[in-house]
N, C-alpha and C. Protein backbone atom coordinates (compact mmCIF):
# COMPACT_ATOMS: atom_id res chain seq x y z
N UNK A 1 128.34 79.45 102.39
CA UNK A 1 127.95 80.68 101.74
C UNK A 1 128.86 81.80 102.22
N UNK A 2 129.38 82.89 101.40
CA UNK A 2 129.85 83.87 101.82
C UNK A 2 129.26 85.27 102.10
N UNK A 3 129.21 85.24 103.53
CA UNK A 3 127.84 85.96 104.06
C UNK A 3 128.51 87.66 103.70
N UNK A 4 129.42 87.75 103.22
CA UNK A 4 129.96 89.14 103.39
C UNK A 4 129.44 89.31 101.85
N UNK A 5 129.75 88.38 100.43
CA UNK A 5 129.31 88.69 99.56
C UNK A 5 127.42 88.84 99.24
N UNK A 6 126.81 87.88 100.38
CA UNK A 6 125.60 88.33 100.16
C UNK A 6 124.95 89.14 101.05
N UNK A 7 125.48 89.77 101.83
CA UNK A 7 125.03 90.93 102.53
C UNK A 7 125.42 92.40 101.67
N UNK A 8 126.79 91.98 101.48
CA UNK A 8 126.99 94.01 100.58
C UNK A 8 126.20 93.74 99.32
N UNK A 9 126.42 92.04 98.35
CA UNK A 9 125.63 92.43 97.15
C UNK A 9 123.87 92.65 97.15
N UNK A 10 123.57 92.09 98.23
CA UNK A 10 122.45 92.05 98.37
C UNK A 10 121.91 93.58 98.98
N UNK A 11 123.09 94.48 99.70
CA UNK A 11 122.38 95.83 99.84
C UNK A 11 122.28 96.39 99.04
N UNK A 12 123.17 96.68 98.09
CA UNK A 12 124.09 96.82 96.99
C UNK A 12 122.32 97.23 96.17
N UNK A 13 122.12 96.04 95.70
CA UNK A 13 120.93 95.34 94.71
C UNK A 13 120.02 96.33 95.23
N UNK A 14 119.76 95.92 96.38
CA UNK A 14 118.21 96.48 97.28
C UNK A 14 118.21 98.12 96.91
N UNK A 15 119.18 98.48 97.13
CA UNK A 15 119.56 100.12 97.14
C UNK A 15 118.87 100.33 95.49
N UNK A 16 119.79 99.99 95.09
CA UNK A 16 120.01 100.10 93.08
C UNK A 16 118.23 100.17 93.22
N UNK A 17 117.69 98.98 93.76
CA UNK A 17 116.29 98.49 93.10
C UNK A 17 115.21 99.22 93.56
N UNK A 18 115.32 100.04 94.77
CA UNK A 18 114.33 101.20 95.22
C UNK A 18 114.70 102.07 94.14
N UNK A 19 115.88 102.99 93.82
CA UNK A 19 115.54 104.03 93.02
C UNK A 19 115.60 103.63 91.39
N UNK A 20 115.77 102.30 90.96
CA UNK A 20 115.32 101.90 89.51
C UNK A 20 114.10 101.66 89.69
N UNK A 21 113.44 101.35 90.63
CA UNK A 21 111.74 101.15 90.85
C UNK A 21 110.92 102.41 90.90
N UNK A 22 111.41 102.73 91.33
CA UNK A 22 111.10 104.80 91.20
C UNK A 22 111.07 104.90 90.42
N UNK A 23 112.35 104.92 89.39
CA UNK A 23 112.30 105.76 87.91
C UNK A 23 111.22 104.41 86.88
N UNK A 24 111.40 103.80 87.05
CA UNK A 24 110.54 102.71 85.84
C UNK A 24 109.22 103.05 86.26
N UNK A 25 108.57 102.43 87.49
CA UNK A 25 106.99 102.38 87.69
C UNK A 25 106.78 103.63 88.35
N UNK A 26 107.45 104.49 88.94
CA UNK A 26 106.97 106.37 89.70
C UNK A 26 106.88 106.98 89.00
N UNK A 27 107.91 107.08 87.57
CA UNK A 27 108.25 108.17 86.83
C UNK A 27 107.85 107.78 85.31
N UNK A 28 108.51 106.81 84.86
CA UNK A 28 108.88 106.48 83.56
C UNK A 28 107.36 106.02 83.13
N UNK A 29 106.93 105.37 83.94
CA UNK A 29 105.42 104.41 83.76
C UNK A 29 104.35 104.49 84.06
N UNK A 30 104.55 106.00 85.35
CA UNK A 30 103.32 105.68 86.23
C UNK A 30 102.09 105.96 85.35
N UNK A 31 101.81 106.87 84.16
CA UNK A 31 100.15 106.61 83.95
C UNK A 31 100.00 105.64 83.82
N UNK A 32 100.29 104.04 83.58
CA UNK A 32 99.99 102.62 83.39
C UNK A 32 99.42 101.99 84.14
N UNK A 33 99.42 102.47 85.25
CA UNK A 33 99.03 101.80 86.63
C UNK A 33 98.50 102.73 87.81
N UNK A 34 97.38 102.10 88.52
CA UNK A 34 96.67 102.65 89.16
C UNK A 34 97.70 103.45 90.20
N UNK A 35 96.75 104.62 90.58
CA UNK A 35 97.61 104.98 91.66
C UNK A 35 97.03 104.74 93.18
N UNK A 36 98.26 104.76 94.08
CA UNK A 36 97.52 103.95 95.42
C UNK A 36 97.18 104.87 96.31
N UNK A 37 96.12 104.54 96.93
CA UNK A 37 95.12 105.24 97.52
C UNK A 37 95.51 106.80 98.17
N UNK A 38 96.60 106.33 99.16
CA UNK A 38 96.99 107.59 100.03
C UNK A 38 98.98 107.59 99.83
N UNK A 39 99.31 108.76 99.42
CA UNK A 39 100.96 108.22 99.62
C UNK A 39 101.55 108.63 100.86
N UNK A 40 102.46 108.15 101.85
CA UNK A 40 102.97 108.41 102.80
C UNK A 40 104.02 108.09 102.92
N UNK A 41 104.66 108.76 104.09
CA UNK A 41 106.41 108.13 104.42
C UNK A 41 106.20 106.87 104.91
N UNK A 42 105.33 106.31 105.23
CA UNK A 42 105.08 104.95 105.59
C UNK A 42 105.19 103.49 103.95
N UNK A 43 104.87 104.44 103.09
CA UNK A 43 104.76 103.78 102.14
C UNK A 43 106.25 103.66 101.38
N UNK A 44 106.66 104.82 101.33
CA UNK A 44 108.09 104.93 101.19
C UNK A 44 109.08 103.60 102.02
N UNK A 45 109.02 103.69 103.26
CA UNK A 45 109.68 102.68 103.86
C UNK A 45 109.36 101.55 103.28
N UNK A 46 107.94 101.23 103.41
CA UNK A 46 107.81 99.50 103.02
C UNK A 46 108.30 99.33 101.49
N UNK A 47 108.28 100.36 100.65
CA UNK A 47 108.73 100.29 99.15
C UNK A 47 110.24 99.71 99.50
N UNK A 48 110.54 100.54 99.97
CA UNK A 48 112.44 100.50 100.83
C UNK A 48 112.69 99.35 101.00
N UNK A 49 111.76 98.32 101.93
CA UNK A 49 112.06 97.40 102.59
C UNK A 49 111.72 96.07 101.48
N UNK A 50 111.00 96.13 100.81
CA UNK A 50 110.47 95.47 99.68
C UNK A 50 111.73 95.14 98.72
N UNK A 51 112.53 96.70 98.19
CA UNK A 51 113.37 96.50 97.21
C UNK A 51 114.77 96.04 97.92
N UNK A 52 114.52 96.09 99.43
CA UNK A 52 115.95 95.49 99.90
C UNK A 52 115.69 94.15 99.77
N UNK A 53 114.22 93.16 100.08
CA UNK A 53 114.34 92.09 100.04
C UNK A 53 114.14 91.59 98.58
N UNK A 54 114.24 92.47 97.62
CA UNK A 54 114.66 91.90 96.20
C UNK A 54 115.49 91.80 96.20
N UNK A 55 116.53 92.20 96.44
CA UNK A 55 117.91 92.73 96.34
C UNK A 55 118.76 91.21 97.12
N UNK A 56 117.87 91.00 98.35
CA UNK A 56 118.89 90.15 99.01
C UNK A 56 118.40 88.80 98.88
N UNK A 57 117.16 88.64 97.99
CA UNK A 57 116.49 87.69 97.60
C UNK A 57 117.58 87.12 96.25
N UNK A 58 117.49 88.13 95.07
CA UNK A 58 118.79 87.83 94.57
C UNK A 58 120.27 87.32 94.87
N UNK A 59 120.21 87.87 95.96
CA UNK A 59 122.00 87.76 96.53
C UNK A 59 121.90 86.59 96.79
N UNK A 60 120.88 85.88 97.87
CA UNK A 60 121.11 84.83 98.55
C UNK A 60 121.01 83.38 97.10
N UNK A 61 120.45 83.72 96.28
CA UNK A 61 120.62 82.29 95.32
C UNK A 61 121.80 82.81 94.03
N UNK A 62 121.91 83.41 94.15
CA UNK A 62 123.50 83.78 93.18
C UNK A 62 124.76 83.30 94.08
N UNK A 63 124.44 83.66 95.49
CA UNK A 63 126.15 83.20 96.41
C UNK A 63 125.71 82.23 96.30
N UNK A 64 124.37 81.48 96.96
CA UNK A 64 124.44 80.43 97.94
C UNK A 64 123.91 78.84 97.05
N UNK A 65 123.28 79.36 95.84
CA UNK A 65 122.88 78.27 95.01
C UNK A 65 123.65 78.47 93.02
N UNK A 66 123.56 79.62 92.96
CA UNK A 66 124.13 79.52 91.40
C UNK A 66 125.49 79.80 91.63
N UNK A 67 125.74 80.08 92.48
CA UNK A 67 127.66 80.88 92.20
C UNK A 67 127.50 82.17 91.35
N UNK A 68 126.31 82.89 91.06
CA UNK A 68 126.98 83.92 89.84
C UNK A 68 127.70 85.73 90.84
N UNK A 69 128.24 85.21 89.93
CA UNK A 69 129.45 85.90 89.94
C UNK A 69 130.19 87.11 88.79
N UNK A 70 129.14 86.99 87.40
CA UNK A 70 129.91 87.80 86.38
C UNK A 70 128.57 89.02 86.28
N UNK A 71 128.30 90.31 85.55
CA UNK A 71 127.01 90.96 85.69
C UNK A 71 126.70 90.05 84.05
N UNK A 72 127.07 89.90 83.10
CA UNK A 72 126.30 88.83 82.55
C UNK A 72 125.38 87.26 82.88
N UNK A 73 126.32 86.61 83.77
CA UNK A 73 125.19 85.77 84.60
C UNK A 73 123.96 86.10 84.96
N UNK A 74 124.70 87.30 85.70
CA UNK A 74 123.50 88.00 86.75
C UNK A 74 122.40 88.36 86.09
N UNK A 75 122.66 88.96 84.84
CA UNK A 75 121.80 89.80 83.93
C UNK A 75 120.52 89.09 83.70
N UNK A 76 121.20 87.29 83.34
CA UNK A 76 120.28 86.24 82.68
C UNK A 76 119.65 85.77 83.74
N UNK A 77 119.78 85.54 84.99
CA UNK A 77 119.08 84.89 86.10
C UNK A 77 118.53 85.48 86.80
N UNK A 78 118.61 87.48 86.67
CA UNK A 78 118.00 88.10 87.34
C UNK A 78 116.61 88.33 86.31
N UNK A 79 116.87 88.15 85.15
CA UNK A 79 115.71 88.62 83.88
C UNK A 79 114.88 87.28 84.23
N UNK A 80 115.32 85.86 84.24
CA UNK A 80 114.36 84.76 84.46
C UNK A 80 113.99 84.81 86.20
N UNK A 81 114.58 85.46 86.88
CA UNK A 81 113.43 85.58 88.40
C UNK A 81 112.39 86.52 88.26
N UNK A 82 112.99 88.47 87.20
CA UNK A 82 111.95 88.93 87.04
C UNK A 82 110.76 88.09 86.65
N UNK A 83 110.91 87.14 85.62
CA UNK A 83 109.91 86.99 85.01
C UNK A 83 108.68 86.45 86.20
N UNK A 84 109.87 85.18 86.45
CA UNK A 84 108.60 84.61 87.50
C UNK A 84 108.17 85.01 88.52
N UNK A 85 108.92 86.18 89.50
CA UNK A 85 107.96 87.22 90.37
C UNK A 85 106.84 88.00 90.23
N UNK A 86 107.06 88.51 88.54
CA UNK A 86 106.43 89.37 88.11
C UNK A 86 104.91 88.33 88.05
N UNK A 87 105.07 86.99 87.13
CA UNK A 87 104.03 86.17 86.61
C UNK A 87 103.35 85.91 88.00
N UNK A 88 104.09 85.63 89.02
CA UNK A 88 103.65 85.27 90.34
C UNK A 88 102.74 86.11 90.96
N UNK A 89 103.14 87.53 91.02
CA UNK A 89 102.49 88.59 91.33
C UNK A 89 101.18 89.01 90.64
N UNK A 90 101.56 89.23 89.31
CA UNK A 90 100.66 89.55 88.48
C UNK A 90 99.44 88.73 88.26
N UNK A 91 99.37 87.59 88.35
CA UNK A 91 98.27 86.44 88.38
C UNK A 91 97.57 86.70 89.40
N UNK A 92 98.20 87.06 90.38
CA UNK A 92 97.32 87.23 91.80
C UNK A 92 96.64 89.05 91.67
N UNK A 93 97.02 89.85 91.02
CA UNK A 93 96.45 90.87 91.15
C UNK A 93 95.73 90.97 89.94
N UNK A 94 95.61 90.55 88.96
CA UNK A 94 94.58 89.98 88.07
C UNK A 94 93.32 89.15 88.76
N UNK A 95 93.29 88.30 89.61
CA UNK A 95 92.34 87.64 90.12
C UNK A 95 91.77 88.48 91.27
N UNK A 96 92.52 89.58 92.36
CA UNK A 96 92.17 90.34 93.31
C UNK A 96 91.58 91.45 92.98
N UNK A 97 92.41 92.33 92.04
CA UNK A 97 92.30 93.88 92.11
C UNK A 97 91.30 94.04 90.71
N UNK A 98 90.02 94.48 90.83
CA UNK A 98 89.12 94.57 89.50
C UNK A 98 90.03 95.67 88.92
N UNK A 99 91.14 96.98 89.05
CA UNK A 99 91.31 97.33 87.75
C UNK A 99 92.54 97.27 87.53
N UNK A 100 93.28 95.72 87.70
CA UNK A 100 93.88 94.98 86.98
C UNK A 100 93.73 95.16 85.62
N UNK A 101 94.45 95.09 84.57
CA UNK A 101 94.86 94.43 83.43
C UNK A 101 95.28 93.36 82.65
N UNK A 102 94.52 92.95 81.28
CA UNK A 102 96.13 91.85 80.90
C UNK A 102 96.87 93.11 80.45
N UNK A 103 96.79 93.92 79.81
CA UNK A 103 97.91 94.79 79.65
C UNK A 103 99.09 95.13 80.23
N UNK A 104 98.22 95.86 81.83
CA UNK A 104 98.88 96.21 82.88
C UNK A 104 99.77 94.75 82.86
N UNK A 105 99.07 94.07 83.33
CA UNK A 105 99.92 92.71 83.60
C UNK A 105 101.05 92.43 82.04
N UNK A 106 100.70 92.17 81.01
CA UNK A 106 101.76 92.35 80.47
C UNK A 106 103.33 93.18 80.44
N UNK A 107 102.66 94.45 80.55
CA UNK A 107 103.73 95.43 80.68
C UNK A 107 104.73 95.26 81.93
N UNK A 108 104.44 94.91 83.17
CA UNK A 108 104.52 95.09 84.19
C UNK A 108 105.73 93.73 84.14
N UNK A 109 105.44 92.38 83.50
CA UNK A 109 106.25 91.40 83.27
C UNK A 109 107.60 91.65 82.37
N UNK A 110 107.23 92.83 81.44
CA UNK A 110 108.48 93.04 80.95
C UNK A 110 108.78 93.89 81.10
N UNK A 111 108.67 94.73 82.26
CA UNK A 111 109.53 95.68 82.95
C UNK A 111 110.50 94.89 83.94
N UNK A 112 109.12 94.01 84.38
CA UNK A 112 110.02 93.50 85.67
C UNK A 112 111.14 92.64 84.80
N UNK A 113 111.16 92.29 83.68
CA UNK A 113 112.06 91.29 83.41
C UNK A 113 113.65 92.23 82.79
N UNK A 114 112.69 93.44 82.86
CA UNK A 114 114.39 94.52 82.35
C UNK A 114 114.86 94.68 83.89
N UNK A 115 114.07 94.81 84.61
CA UNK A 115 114.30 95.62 86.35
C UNK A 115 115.22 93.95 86.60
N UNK A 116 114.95 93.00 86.69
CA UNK A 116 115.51 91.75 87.15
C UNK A 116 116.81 91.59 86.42
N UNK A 117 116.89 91.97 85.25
CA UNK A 117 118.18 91.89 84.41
C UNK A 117 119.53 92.59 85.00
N UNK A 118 118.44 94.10 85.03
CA UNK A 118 119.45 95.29 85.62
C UNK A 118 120.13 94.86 87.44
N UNK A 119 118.97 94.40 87.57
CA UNK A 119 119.34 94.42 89.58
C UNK A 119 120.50 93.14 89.69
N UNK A 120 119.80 91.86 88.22
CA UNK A 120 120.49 90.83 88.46
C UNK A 120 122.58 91.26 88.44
N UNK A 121 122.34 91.90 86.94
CA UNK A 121 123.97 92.11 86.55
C UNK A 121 124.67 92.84 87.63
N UNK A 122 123.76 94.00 88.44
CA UNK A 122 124.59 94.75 89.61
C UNK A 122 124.98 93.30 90.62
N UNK A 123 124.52 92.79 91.23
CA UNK A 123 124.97 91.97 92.41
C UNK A 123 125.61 90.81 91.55
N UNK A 124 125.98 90.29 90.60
CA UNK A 124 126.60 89.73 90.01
C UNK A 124 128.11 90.47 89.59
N UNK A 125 127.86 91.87 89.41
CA UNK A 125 129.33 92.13 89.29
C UNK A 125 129.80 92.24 90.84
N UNK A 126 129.06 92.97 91.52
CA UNK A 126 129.61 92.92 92.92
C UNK A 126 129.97 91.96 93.42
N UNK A 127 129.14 90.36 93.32
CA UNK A 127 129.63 89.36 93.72
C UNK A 127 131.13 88.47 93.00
N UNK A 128 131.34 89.37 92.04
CA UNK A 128 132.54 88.99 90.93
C UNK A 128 133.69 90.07 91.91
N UNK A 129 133.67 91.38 92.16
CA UNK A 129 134.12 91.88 92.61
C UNK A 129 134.87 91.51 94.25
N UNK A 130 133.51 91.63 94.93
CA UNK A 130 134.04 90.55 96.40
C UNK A 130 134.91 89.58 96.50
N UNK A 131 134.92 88.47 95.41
CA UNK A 131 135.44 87.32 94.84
C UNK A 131 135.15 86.06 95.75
């Protein structure tokens, strides 16, 4: 594996995916979804730390298992992980959280599957870039 391409694409990603997560579900979306209880700089960080390990969650199976390498690859394999994080997630907060949605849950799958597209094609060109 080339740890230099999945460390910068993977910050790279993480970075991109905190403030595209902001603008989609903070800004763009938020009446859709509940809001959480108390907000803090504490919450901020773990958001932080969350979208870095999307970011390097991506990186590590684009270097280390698909090779992608073009932001079209990326685009398509980051839109089919949104999906299944999102389905993964969403099933479980459908069964936990009473004011869950199928809506919410719908919507939320095809955001995440634009957010996975977008995060995918960034670390895919970067990883095209690195070479």
């Amino acid at each position: 594996m080339k740890t230099k391409n999945f460390l910068v694409s993977g910050l790279v990603g993480g970075v991109v995916a905190f403030f595209l997560g902001w603008l989609i579900w903070g800004i763009i979306f938020k009446s859709f979804f509940p809001e959480p209880p108390e907000q803090s700089t504490n919450n901020m960080v773990m958001i932080f730390l969350g979208s870095l390990s999307y970011g390097l969650l991506l990186s590590y199976i684009f270097v280390k298992w698909a090779q992608v390498s073009t932001a079209s690859g990326g685009a398509k394999a980051g839109a089919a992980l949104g999906l299944l994080v999102a389905l993964y997630f969403d099933f479980f907060q459908l069964a936990m959280n009473p004011e869950a949605t199928y809506q919410m849950m719908a919507l939320d799958v095809v955001l995440s599957i634009v957010f996975g597209a977008i995060i995918g094609a960034i670390i895919g060109a970067v990883n095209g870039k690195l070479g």
